[in-house]
Protein backbone atom coordinates (compact mmCIF):
# COMPACT_ATOMS: atom_id res chain seq x y z
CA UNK A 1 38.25 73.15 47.83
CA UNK A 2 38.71 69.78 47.12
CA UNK A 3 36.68 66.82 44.78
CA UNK A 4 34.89 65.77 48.16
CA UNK A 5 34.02 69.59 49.24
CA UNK A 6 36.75 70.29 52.20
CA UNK A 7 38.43 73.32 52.14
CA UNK A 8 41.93 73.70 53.31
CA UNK A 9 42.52 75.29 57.00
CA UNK A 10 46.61 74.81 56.51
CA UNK A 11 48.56 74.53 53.54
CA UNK A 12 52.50 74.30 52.81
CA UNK A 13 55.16 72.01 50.80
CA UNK A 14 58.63 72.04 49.96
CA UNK A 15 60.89 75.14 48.58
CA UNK A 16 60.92 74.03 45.02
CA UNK A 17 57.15 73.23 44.72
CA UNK A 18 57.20 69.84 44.12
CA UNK A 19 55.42 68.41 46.87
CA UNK A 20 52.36 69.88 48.41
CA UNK A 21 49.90 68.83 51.59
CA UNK A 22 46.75 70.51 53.24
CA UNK A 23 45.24 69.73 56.41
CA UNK A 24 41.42 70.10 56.32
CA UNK A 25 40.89 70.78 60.23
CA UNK A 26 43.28 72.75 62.61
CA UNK A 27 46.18 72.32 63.72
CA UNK A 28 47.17 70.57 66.91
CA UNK A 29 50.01 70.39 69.36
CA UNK A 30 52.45 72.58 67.54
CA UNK A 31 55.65 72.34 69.02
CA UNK A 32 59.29 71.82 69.14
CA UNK A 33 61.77 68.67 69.74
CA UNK A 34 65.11 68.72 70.61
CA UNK A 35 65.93 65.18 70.21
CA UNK A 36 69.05 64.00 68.62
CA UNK A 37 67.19 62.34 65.99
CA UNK A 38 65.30 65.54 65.25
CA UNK A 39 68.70 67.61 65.34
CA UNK A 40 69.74 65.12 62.73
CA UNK A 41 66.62 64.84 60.66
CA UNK A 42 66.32 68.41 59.83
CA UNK A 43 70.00 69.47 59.85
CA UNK A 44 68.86 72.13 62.88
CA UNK A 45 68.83 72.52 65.83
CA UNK A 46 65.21 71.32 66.99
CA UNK A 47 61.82 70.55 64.68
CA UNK A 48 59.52 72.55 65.04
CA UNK A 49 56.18 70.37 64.03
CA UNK A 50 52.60 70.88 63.95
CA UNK A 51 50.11 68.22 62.79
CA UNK A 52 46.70 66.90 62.81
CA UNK A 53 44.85 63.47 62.24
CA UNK A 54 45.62 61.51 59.05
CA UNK A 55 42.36 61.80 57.80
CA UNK A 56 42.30 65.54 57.86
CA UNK A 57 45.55 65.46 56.42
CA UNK A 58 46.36 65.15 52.13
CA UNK A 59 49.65 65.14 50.03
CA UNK A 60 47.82 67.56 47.14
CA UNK A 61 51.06 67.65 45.00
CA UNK A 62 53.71 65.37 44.05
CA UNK A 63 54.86 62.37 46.45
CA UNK A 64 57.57 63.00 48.83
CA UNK A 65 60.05 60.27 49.69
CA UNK A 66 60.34 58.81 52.65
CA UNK A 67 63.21 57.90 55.31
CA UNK A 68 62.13 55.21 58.67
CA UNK A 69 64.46 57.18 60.74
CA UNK A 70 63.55 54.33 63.64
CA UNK A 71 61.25 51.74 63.84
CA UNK A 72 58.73 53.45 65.30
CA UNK A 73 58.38 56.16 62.99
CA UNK A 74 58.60 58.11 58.70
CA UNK A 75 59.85 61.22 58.10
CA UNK A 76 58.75 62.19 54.83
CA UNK A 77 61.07 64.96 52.70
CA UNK A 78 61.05 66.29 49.24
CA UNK A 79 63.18 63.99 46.30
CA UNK A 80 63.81 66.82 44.66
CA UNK A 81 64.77 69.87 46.80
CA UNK A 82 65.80 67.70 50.06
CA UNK A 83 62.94 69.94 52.25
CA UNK A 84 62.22 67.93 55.46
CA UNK A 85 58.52 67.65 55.51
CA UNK A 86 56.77 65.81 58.12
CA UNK A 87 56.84 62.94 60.72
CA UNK A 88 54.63 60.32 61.99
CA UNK A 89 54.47 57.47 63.95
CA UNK A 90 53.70 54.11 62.58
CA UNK A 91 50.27 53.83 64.77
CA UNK A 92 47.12 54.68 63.10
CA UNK A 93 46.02 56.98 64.94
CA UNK A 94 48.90 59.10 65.89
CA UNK A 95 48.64 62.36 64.60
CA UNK A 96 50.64 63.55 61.15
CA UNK A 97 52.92 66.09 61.63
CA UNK A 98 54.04 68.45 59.45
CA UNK A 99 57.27 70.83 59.85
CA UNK A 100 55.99 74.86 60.39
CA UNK A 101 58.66 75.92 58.26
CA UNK A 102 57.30 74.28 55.57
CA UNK A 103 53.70 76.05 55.98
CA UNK A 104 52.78 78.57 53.77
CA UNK A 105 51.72 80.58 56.94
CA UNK A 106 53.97 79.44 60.00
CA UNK A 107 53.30 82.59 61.65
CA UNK A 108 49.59 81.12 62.45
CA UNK A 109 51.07 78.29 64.28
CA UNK A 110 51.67 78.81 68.38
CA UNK A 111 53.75 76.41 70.55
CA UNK A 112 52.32 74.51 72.95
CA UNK A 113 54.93 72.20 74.13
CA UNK A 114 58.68 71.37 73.94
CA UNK A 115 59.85 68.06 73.70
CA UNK A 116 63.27 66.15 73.66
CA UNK A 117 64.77 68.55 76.39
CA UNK A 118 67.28 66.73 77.31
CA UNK A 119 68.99 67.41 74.20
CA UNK A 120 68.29 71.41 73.58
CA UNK A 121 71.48 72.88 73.09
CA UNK A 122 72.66 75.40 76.11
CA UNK A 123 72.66 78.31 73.84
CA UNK A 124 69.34 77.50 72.40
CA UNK A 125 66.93 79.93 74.17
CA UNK A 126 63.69 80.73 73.41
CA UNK A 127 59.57 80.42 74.26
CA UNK A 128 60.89 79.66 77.97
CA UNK A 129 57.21 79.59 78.80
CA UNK A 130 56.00 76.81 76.83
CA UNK A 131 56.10 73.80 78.99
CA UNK A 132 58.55 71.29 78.55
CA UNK A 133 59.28 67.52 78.49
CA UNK A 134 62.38 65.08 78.60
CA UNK A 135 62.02 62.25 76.42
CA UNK A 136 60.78 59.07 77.94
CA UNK A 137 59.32 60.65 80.68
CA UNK A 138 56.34 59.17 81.24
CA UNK A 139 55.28 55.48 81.98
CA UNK A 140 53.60 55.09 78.89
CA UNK A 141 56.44 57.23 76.41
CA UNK A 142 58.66 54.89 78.08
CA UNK A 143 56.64 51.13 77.43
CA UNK A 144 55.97 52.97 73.59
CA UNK A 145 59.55 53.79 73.00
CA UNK A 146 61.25 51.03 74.70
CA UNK A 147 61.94 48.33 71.26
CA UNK A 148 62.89 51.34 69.05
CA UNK A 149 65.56 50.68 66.78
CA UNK A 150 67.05 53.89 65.45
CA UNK A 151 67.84 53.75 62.06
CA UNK A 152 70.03 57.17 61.69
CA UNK A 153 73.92 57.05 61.47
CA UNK A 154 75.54 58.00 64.88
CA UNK A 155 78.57 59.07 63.28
């Protein structure tokens, strides 16, 4: 429990220990993106994120650094041990997201979507029942993303 009485519902941080978060209300749309910039941010072959508002949301341990992989958008990682930790949007009320590998219990976590489709890998196969979605695919993805810079090396 914390100074102002919440009590942790999720709890994880990086493999050495340095940096630790809770979130203080449930997790929401857990999922996956395939996205070249996700490839790239995690050194895999999707992220697999699950978040929750800001405000339910606390670093508890250490301060992670921080890389603007576009201008949209922070992915925060540990300085230490290099563990990617989470992403969010630069809105304030988009949702902070947190990688499941990086929970303590990831196993607790079920996928609701899959994101970034256009970029899964053709031997990348699993959940083929969560739903999917291509980047950009609706109107309003589209108008949000549209003056993104991308700030990650193509090469």
């Amino acid at each position: 429990m914390t100074a102002d009485g919440r009590t942790p519902v999720a709890t994880g941080g990086c493999q050495c220990g340095a940096v630790r978060y809770a979130f203080y209300a449930p997790l929401e749309n857990a999922h996956v993106c395939h996205c070249r910039m996700c490839q790239r941010a995690t050194g895999g072959v999707f992220a697999a994120l699950a978040g929750g508002q800001p405000e339910n949301f606390a670093w508890t341990r250490g301060t992670p650094g921080y890389y603007a992989s576009s201008s949209l958008a922070k992915r925060a990682f540990c300085a230490t041990c290099g563990t990617p930790l989470s992403f969010k949007y630069d809105t304030p009320a988009a949702r902070m997201y947190t990688t499941i590998g990086s929970l303590d219990e990831p196993d607790r976590v079920e996928l609701v979507k899959q994101y970034g489709i256009e970029s899964r890998l053709s031997w990348v196969k699993f959940c083929e029942a969560v739903p999917e979605e291509r980047t950009a695919e609706s109107a309003q993805a589209q108008e949000f993303l549209a003056g993104m810079q991308i700030h990650q090396s193509r090469g």
